[in-house]
Protein backbone atom coordinates (compact mmCIF):
# COMPACT_ATOMS: atom_id res chain seq x y z
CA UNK A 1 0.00 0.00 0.00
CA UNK A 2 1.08 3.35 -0.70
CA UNK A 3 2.86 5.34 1.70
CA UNK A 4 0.15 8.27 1.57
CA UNK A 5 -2.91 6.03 1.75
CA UNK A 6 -0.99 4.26 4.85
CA UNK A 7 -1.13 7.21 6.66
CA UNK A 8 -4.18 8.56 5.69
CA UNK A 9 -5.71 5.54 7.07
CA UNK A 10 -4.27 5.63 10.00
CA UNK A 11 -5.20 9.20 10.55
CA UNK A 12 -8.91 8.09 9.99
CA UNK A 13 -8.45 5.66 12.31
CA UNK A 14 -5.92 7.35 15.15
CA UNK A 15 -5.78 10.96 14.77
CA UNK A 16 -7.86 11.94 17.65
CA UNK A 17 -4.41 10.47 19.70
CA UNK A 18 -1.95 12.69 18.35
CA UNK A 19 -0.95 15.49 19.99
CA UNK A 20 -2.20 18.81 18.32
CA UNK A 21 0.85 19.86 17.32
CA UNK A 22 0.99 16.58 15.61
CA UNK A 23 -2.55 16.49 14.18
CA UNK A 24 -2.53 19.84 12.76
CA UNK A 25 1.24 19.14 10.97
CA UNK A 26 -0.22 15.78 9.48
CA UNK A 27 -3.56 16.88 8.59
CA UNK A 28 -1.73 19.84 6.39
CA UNK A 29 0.94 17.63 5.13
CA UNK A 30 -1.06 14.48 4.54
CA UNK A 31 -4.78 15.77 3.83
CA UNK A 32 -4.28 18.53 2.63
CA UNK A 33 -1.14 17.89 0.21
CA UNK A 34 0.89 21.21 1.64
CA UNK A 35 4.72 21.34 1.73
CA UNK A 36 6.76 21.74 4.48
CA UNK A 37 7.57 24.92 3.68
CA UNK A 38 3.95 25.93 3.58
CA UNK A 39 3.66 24.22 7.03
CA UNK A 40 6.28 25.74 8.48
CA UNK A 41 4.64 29.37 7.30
CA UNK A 42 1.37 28.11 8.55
CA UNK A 43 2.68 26.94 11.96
CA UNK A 44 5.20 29.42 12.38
CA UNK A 45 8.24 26.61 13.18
CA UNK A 46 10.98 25.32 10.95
CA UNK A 47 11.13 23.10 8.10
CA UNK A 48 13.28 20.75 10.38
CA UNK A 49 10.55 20.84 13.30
CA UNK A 50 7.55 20.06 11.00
CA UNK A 51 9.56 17.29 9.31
CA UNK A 52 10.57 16.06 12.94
CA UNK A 53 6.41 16.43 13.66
CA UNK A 54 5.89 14.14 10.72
CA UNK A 55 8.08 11.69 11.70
CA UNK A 56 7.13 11.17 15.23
CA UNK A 57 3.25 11.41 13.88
CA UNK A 58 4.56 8.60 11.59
CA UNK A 59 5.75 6.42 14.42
CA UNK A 60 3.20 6.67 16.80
CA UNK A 61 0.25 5.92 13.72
CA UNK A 62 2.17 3.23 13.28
CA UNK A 63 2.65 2.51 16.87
CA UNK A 64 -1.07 2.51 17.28
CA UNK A 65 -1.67 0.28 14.80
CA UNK A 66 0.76 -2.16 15.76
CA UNK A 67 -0.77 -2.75 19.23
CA UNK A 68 -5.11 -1.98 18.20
CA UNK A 69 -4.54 -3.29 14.75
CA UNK A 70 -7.41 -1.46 13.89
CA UNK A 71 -6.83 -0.69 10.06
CA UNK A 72 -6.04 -4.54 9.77
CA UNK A 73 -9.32 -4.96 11.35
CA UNK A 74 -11.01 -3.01 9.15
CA UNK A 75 -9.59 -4.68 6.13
CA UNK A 76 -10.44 -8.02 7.49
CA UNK A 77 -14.00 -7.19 7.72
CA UNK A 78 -14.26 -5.47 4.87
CA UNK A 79 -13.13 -8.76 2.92
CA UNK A 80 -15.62 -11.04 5.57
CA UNK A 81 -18.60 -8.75 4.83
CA UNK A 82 -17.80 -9.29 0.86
CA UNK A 83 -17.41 -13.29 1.05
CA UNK A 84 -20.83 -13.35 3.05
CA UNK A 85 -22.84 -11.49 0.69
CA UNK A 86 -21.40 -13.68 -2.41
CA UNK A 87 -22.55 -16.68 -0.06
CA UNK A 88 -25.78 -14.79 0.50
CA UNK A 89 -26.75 -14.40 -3.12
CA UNK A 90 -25.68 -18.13 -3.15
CA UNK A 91 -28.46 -19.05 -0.81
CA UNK A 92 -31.25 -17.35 -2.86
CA UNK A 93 -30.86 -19.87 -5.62
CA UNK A 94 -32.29 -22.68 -2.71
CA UNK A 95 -35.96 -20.82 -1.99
CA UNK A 96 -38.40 -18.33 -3.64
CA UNK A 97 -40.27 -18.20 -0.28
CA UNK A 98 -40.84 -14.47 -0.23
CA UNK A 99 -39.70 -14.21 3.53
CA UNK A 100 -36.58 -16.18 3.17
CA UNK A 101 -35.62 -13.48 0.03
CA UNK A 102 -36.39 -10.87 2.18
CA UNK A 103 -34.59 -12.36 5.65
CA UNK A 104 -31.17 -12.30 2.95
CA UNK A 105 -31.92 -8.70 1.63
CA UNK A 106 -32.37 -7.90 5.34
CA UNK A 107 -28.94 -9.04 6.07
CA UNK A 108 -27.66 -7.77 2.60
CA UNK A 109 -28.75 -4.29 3.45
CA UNK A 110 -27.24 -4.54 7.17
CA UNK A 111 -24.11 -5.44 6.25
CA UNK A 112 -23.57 -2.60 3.43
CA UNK A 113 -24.70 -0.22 6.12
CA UNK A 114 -22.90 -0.89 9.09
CA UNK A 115 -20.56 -4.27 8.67
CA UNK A 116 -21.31 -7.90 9.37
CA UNK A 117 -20.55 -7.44 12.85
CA UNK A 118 -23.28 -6.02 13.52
CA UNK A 119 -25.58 -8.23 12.56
């Protein structure tokens, strides 16, 4: 996975446990695509500071991860939720009883809208 999308990820995910300082430097730099020289105008600091920021943003994303796996979660469900509704759509094939079609779209529609684990 890209770098960028990595992070971005994370941020989704882990943001809210930065530091401000942090936050702020990786929202501009990673969201919103600035340089660090338009960071380091923005936040009145160095270039050297907001790269430091970044870095130690970096590790503790990354640090985060490693110990809620939360993104990994995410991706794991993401590929359960897709296998059940193939398996789903499988099951129609075995009854046209009108409440057995609907029980499926039922689940269908729960798991589009908030993930199989919440069914």
């Amino acid at each position: 996975m890209d770098k960028t999308i990595h992070i971005n990820v994370l941020l989704d995910l882990y943001d809210q446990l930065l530091s401000d300082k942090q936050k702020q430097v990786m929202d501009l730099y990673y969201r919103e695509d600035y340089s660090l020289n338009e960071i380091s105008d923005i936040v009145n600091t160095s270039k050297q500071a907001v790269s430091e920021n970044i870095k130690r943003g970096e590790a503790a994303l990354n640090s985060f991860e490693v110990s809620l796996r939360l993104a990994e979660k995410n991706r794991k469900w993401i590929e359960d939720s897709k296998c059940i509704q193939k398996e789903l759509d499988e099951l129609k094939a075995f009854s046209d009883d009108p409440a057995f079609l609907l029980l499926i779209h039922s689940i269908k529609s729960r798991i589009d809208k908030e993930g199989y684990y919440d069914i």
